[in-house]
N, C-alpha and C. Protein backbone atom coordinates (compact mmCIF):
# COMPACT_ATOMS: atom_id res chain seq x y z
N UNK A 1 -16.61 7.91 24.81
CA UNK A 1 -17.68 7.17 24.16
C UNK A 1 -17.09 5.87 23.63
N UNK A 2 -17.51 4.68 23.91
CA UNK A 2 -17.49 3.19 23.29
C UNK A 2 -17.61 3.12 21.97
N UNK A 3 -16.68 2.48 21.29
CA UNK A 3 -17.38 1.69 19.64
C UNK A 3 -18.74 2.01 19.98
N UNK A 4 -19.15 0.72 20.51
CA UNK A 4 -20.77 0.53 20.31
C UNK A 4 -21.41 1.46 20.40
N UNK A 5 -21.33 2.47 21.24
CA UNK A 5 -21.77 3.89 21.62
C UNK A 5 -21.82 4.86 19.85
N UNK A 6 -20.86 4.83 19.48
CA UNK A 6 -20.62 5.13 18.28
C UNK A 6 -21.38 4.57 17.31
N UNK A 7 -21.37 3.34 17.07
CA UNK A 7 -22.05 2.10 16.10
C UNK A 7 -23.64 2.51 15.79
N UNK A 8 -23.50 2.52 17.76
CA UNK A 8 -25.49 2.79 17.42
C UNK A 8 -25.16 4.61 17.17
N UNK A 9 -25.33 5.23 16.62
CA UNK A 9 -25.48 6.72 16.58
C UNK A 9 -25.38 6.47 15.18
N UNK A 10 -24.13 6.25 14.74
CA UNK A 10 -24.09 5.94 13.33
C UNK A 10 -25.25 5.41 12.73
N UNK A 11 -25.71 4.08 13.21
CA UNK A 11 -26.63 3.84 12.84
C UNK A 11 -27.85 4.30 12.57
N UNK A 12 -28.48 5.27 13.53
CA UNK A 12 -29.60 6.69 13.39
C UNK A 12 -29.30 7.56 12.35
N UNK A 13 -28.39 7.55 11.75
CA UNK A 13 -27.61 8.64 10.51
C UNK A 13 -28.39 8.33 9.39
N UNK A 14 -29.11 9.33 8.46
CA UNK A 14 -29.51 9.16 7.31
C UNK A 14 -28.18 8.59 6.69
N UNK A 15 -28.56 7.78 5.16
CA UNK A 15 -27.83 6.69 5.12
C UNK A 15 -26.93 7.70 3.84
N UNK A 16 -27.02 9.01 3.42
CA UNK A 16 -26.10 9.72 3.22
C UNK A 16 -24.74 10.40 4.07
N UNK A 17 -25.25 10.50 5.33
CA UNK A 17 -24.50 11.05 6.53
C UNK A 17 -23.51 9.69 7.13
N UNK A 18 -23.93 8.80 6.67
CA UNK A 18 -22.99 7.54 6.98
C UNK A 18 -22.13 7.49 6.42
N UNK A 19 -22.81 7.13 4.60
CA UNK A 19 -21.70 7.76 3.38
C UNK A 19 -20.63 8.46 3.87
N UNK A 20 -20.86 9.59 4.26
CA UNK A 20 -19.89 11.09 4.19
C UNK A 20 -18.79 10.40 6.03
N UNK A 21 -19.42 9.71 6.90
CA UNK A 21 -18.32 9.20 7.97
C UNK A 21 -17.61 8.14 7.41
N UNK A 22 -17.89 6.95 6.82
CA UNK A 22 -17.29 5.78 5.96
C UNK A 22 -16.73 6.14 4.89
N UNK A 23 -16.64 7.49 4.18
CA UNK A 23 -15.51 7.70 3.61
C UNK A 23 -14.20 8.31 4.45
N UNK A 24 -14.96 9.22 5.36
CA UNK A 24 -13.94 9.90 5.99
C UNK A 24 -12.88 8.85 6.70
N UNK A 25 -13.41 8.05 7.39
CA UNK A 25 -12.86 6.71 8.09
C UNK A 25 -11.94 6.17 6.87
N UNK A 26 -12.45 6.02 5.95
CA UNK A 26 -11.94 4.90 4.84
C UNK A 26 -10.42 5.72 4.51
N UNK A 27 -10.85 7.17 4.15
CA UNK A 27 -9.68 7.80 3.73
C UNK A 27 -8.46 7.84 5.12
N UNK A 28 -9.08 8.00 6.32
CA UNK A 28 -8.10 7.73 7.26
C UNK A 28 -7.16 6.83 7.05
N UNK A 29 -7.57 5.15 6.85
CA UNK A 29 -6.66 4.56 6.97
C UNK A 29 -6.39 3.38 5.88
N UNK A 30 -7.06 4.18 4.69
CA UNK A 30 -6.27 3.67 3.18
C UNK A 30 -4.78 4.03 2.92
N UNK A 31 -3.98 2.87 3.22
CA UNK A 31 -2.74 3.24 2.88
C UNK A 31 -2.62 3.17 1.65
N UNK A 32 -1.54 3.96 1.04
CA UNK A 32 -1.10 3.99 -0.12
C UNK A 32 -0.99 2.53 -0.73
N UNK A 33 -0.64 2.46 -1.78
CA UNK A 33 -0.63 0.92 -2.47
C UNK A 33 0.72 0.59 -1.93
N UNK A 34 1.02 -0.72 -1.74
CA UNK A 34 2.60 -0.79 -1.69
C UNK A 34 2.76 -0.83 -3.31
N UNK A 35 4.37 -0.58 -3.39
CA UNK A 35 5.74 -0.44 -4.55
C UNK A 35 5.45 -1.46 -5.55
N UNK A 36 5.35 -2.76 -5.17
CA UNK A 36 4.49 -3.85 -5.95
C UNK A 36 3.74 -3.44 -6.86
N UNK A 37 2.53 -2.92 -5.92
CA UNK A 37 0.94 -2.73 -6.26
C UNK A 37 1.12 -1.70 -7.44
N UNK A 38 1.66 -0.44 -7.21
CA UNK A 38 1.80 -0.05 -8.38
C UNK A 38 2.66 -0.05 -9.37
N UNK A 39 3.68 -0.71 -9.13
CA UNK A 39 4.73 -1.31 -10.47
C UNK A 39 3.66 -2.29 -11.13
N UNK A 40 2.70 -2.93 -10.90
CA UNK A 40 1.64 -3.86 -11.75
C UNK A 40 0.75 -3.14 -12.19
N UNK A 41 0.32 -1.64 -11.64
CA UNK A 41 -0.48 -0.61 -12.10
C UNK A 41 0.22 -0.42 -13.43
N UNK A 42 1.62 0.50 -13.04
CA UNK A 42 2.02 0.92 -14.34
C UNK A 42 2.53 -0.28 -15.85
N UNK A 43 2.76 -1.28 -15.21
CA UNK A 43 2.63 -2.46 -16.14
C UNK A 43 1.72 -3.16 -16.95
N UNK A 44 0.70 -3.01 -16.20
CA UNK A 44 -0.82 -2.89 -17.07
C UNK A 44 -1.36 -1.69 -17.78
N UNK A 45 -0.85 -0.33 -17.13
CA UNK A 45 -1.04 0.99 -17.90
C UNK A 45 -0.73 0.49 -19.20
N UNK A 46 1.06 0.40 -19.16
CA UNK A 46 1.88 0.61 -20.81
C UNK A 46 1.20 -0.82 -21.26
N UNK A 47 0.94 -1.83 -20.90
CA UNK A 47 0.60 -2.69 -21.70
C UNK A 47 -0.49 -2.75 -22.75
N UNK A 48 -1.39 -1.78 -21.56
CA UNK A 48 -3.01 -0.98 -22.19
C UNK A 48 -2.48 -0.44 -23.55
N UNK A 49 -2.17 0.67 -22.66
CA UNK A 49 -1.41 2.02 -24.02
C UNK A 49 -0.85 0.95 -25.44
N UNK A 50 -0.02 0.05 -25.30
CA UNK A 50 0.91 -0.38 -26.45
C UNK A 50 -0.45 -1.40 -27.20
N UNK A 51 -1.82 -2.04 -26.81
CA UNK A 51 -2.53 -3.10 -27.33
C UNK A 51 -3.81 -2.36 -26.73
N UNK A 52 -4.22 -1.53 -27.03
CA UNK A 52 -5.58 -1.20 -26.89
C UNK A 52 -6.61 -1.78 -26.78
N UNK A 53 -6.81 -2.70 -28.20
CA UNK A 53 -7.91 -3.66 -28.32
C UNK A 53 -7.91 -4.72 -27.59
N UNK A 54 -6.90 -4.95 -26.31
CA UNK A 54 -6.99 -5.48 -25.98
C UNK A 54 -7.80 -5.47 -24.45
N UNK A 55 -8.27 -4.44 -24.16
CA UNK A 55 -9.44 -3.64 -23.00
C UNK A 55 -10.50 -4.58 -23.52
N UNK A 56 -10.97 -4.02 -22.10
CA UNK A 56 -12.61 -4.76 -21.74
C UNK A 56 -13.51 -3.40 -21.93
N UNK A 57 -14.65 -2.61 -22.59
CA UNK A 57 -15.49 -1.78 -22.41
C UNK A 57 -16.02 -1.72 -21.00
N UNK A 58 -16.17 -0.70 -20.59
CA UNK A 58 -16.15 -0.37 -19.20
C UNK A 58 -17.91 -0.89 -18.91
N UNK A 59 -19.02 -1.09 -19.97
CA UNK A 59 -20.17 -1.23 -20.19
C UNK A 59 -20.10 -2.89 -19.91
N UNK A 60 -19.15 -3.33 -20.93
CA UNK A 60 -19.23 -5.10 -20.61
C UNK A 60 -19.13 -5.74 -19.15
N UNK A 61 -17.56 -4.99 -18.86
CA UNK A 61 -16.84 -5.32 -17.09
C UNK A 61 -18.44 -4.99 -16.44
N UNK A 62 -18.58 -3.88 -16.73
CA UNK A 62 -20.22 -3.88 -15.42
C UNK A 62 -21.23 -4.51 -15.56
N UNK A 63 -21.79 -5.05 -16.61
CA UNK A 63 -22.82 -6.08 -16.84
C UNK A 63 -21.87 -7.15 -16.07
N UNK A 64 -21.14 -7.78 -16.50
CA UNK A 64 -20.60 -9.01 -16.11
C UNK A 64 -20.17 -9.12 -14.56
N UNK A 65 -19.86 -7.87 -14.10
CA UNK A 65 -19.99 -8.03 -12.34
C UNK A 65 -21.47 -7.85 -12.10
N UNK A 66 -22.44 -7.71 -12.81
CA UNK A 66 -23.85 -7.19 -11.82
C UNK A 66 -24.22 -8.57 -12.04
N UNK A 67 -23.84 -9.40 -12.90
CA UNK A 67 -24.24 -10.57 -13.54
C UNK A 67 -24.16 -11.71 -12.15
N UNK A 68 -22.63 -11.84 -12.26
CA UNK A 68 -21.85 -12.59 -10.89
C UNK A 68 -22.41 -12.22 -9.73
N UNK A 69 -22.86 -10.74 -9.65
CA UNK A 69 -23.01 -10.70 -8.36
C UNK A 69 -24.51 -11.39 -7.91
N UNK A 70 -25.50 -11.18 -8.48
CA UNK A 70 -26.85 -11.52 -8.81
C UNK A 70 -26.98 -13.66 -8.60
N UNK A 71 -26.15 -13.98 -9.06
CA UNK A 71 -25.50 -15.10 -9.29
C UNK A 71 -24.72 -15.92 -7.60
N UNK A 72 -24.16 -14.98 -6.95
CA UNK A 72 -23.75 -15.33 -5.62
C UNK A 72 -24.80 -15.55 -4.47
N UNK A 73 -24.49 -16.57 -3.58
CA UNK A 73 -24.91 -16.90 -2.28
C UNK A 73 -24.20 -17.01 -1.37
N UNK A 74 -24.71 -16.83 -0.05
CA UNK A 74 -23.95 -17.05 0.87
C UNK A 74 -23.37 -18.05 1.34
N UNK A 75 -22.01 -17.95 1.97
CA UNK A 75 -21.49 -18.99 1.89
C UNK A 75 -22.27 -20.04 3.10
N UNK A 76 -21.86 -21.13 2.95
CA UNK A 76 -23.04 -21.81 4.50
C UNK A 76 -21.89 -21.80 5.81
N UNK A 77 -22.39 -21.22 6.72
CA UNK A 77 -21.80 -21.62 7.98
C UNK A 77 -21.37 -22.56 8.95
């Protein structure tokens, strides 16, 4: 069977049953973070941990992305 062969089938999928292949796919070939990626994880962890007040409420961060996003256009071609 072709991509496209695939693409369109997918596409006939209730849009939960897509969900459940686009994770499966996703988890396939999410590599781990590189060594970097999470030495800046755990660097922002302890930095969290040691200055607390210094967090964003998890309520604010999401207003302020639904905000931006609402706010975006496409780019022109």
């Amino acid at each position: 069977m072709s991509a496209a062969q695939i693409l369109a089938q997918f596409e006939k999928l209730p849009v939960e049953e897509q969900r459940k292949v686009f994770v499966h796919i996703r988890d396939k070939f999410d590599d781990d973070p590189a060594p970097e990626q999470l030495a800046e994880f755990e660097r922002r962890g302890e930095e969290l941990a040691r200055h607390p007040q210094t967090g964003i409420p998890w309520e604010q961060v999401r207003t302020e992305l639904k905000d931006r996003i609402k706010g975006r256009t496409c780019p022109a071609k």
